[in-house]
Protein backbone atom coordinates (compact mmCIF):
# COMPACT_ATOMS: atom_id res chain seq x y z
CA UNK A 1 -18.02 -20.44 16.28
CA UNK A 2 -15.37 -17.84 16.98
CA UNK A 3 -12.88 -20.81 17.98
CA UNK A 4 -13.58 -22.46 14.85
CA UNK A 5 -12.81 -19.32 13.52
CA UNK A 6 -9.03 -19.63 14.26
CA UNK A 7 -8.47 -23.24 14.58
CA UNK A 8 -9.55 -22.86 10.53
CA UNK A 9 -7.05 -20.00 10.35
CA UNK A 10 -4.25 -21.77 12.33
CA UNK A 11 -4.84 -24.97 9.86
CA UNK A 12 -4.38 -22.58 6.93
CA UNK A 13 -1.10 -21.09 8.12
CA UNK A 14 0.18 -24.86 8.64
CA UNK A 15 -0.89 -25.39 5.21
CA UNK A 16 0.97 -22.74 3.73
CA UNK A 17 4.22 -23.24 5.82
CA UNK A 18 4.61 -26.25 3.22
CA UNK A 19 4.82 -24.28 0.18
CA UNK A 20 6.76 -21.09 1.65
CA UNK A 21 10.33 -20.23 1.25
CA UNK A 22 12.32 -19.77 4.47
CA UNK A 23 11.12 -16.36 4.57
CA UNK A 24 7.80 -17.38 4.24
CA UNK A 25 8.26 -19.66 7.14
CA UNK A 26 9.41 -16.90 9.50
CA UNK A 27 6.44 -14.82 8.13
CA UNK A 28 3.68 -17.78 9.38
CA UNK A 29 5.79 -18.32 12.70
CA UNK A 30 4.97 -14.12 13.08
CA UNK A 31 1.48 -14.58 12.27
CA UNK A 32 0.55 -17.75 14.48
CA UNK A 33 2.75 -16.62 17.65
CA UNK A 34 2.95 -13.09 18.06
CA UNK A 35 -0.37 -12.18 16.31
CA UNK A 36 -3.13 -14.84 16.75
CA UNK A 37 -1.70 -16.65 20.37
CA UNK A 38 -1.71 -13.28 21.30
CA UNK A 39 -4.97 -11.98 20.21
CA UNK A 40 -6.76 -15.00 21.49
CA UNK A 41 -4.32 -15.48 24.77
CA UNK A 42 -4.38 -11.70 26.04
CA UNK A 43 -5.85 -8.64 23.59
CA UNK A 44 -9.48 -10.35 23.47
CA UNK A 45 -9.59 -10.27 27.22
CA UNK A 46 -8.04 -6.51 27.49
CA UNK A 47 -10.27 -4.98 24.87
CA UNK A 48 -13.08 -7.20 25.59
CA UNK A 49 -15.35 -4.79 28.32
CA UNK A 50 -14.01 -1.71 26.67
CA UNK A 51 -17.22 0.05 26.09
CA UNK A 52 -18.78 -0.58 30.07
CA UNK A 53 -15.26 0.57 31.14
CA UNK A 54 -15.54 3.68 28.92
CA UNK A 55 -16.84 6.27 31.89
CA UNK A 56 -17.82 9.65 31.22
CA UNK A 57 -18.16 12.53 33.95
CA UNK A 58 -21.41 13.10 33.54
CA UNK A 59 -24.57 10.93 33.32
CA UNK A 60 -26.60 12.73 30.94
CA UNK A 61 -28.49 10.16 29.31
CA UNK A 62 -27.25 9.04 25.31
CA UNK A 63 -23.61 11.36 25.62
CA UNK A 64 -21.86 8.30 26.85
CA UNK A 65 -22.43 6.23 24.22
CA UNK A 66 -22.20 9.19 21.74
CA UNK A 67 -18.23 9.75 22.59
CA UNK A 68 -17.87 6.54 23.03
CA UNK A 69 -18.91 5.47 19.34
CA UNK A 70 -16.94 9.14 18.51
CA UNK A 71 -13.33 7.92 19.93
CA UNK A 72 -13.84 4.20 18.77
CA UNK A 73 -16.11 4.17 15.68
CA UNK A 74 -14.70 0.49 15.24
CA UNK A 75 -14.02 -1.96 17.50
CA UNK A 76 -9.82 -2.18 18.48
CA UNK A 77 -10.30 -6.61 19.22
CA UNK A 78 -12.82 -6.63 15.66
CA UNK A 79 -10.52 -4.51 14.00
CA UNK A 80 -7.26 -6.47 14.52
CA UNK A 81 -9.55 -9.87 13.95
CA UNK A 82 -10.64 -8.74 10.51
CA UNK A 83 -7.24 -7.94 9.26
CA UNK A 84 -5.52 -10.73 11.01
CA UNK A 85 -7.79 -12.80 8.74
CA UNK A 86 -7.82 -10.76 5.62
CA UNK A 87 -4.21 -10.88 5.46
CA UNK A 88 -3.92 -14.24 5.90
CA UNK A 89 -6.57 -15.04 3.31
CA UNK A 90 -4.26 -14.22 -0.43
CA UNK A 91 -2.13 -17.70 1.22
CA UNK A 92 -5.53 -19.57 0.35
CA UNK A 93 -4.47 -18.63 -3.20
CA UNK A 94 -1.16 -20.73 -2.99
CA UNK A 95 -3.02 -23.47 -1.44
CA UNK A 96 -6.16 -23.54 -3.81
CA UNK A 97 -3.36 -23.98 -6.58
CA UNK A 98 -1.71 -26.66 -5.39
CA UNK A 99 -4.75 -28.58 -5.18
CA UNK A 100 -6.01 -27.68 -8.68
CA UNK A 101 -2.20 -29.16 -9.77
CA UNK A 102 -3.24 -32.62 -7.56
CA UNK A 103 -6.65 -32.63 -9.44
CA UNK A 104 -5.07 -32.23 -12.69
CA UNK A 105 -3.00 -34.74 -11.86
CA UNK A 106 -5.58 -37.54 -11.42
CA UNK A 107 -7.75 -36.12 -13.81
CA UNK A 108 -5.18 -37.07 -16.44
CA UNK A 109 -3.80 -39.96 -14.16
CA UNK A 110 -0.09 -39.13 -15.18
CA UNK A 111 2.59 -37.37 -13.97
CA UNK A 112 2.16 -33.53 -14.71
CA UNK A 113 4.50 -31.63 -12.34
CA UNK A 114 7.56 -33.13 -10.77
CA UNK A 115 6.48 -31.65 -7.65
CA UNK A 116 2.98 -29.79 -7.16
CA UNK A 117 3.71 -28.41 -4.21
CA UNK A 118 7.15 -26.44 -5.81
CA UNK A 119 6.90 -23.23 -6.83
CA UNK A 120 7.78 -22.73 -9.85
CA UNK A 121 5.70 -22.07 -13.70
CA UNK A 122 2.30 -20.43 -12.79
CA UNK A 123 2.67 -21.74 -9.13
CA UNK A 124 5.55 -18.92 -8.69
CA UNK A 125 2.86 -16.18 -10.18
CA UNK A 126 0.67 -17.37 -7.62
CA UNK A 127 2.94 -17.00 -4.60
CA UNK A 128 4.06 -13.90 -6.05
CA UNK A 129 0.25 -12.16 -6.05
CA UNK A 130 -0.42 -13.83 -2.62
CA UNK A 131 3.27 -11.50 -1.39
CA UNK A 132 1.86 -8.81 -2.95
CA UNK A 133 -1.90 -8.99 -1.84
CA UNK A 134 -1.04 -9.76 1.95
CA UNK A 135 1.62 -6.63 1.69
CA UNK A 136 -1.14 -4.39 0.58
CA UNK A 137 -3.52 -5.47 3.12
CA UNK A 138 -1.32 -4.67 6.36
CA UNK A 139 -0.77 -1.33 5.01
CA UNK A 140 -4.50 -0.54 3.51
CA UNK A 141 -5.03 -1.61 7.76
CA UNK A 142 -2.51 0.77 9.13
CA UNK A 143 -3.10 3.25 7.68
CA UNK A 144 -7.23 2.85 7.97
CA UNK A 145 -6.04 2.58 11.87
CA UNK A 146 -4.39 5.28 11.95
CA UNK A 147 -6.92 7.60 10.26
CA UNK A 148 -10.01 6.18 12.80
CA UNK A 149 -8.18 6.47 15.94
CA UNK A 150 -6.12 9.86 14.90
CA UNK A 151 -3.00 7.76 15.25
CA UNK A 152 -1.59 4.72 17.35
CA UNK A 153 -2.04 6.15 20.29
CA UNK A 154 -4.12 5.49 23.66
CA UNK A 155 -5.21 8.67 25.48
CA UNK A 156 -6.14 8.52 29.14
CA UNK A 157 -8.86 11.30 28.64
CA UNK A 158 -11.01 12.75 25.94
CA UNK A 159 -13.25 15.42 25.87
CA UNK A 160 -16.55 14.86 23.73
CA UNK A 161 -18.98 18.06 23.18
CA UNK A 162 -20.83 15.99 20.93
CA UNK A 163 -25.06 16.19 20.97
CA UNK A 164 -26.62 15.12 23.23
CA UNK A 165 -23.94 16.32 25.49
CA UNK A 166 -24.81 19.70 27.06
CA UNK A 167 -21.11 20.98 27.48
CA UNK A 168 -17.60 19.80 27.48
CA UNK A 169 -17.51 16.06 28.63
CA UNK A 170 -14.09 14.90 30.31
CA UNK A 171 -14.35 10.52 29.11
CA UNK A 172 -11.85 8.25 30.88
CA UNK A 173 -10.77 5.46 29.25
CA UNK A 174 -9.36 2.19 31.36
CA UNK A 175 -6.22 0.55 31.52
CA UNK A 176 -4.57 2.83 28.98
CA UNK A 177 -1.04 1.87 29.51
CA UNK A 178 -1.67 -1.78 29.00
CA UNK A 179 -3.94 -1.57 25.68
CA UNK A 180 -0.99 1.04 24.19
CA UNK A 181 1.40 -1.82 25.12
CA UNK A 182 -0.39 -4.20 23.02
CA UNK A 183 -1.27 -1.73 20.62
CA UNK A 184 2.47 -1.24 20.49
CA UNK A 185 3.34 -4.44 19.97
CA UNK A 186 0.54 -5.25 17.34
CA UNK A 187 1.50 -2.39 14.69
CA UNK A 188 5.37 -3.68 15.10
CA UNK A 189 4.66 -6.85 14.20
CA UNK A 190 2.10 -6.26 11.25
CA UNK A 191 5.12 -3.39 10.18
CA UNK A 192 7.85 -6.97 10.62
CA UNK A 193 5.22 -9.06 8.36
CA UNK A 194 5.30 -6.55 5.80
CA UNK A 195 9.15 -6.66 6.25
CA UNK A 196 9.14 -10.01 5.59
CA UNK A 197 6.88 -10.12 2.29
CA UNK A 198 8.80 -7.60 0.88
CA UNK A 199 11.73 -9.56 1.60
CA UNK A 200 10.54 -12.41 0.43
CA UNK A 201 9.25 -11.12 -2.44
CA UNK A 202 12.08 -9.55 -3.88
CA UNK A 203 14.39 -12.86 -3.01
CA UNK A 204 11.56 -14.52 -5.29
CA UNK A 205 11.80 -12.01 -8.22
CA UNK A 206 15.94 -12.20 -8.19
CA UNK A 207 16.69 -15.88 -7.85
CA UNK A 208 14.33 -16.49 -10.83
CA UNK A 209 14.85 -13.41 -12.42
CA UNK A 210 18.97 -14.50 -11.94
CA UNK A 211 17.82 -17.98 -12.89
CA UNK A 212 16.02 -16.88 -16.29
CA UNK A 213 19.41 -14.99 -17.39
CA UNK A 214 21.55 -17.58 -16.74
CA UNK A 215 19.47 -20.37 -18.94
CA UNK A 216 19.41 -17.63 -21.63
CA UNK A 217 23.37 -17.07 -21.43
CA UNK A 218 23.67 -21.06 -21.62
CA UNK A 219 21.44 -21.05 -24.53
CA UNK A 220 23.89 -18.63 -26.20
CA UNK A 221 26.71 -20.05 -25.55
CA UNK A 222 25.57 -23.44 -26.86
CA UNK A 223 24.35 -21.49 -30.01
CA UNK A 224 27.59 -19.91 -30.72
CA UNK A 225 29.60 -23.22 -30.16
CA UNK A 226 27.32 -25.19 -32.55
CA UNK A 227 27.94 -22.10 -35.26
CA UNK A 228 31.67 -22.50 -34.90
CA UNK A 229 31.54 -25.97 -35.35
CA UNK A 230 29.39 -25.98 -38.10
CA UNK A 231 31.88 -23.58 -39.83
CA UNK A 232 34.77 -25.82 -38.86
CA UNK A 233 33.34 -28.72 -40.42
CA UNK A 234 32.31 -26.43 -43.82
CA UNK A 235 36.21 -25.53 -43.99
CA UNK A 236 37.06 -28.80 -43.53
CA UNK A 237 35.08 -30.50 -46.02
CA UNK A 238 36.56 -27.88 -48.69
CA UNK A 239 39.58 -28.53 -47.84
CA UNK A 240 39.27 -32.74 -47.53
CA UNK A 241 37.53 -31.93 -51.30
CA UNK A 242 40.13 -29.71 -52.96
CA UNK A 243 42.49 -32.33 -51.57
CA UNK A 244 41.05 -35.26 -53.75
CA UNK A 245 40.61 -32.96 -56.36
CA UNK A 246 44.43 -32.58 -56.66
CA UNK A 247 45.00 -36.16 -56.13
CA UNK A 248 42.82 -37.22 -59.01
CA UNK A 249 44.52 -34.20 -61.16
CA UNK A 250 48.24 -35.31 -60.48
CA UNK A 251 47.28 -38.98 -61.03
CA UNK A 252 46.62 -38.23 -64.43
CA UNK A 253 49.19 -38.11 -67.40
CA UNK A 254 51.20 -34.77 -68.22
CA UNK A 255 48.66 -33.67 -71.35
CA UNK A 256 45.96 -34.72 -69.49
CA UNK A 257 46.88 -32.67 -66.30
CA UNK A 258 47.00 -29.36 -67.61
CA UNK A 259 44.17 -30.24 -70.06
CA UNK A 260 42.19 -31.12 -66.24
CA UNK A 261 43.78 -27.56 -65.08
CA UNK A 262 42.30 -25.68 -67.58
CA UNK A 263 38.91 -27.32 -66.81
CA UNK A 264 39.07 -27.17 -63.03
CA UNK A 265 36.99 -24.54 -60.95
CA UNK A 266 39.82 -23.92 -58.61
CA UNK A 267 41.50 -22.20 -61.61
């Protein structure tokens, strides 16, 4: 079930990797190699006896698990598997989009989009939520990390005086060095990933925000050359009329000319 799990996941990030910007793509190649190879490959297996490794010095019956349940109230290898998949999930968004676009498509059996799969129109708003969503999520999970486990940080002992404890209990924990490692190397990478949706985000926001001006400037410019030609041609049609006017007037006999002057509503 579990493998499932991921090969689902993995399928998703492929899927996405179609739609994304170059950013985007950097942003999946994070996710698949530094944060799911290496949950699966080596974190599962580190993290995966933690709680018969957890030794206390003292066998009272019921402390152990007490401290234990104190220092870790969540799982580290359930912890980093929910948000790995929460903050992949807003990309389903992008996907589930494209696909209504395809339906639509055939549904009308014409040609809707020039491309479904672009991102632009409502398909931009989208991608731009998804940015947004997955941003929040690695930091709502940071900081919930940091405010279980008192900070990213591994101690190699802890003392409990929790009930049913009857004293101060020293609590080892194993192989310290090499979970803070990981534990390292996890937070940096879900700090680069929300690096890179920033990133990408605010490329997003100023090549169509840059895009939108200069259609509108265009626009403009187009409006104020059709003005100035319309006012060219006005000008020139008085002045092509007033023309014939004082062709027809000078054609005519002497009496008749100033007779037409008087008349005229140019005088």
């Amino acid at each position: 079930m579990r493998k499932m799990s991921w090969v689902f996941l993995r399928d998703l990030l492929s899927g996405v990797n179609k739609y994304s910007t170059g950013i985007g793509r950097i942003w999946v190649a994070v996710v698949f190699l530094f944060r799911l190879l290496l949950y699966v490959a080596a974190a599962e297996n580190i993290w995966k006896h933690e709680h018969d490794e957890f030794e206390c010095n003292i066998k009272q019956p019921g402390c152990e698990n007490v401290c234990f349940d104190h220092f870790f109230p969540v799982s580290h290898i359930r912890f980093w598997a929910l948000q790995l998949i929460m903050v992949s999930t807003p990309s389903l968004l992008v996907v589930f989009h494209v696909a209504y676009r395809e339906n639509r498509e055939k549904h009308h059996n014409q040609k809707l989009y020039k491309n479904p799969g672009k991102t632009d129109g409502g398909l931009l708003c989208t991608y731009l939520i998804s940015l947004i969503l997955k941003t929040g999520l690695e930091i709502f999970f940071l900081v919930l990390f940091y405010k279980l486990y008192n900070g990213f940080k591994i101690p190699h002992l802890v003392k409990c005086d929790i009930k049913p404890c009857p004293n101060i209990v020293d609590c080892y924990i194993s192989k310290p060095t090499e979970k803070m490692i990981f534990l390292y190397f996890l937070v940096a990478t879900s700090c680069l990933c929300i690096v890179l949706n920033l990133s990408e985000l605010s490329y997003l926001m100023f090549k169509y925000s840059t895009k939108c001006y200069l259609k509108r400037h265009v626009k403009k410019q187009q409006g104020s050359k059709g003005n100035c030609c319309e006012s060219e041609l006005i000008r020139h049609n008085r002045a092509a009329a007033a023309g014939r006017l004082h062709n027809s007037s000078s054609s005519l006999p002497l009496n008749m000319q100033d007779e037409h002057e008087k008349h005229s509503p140019l005088t």
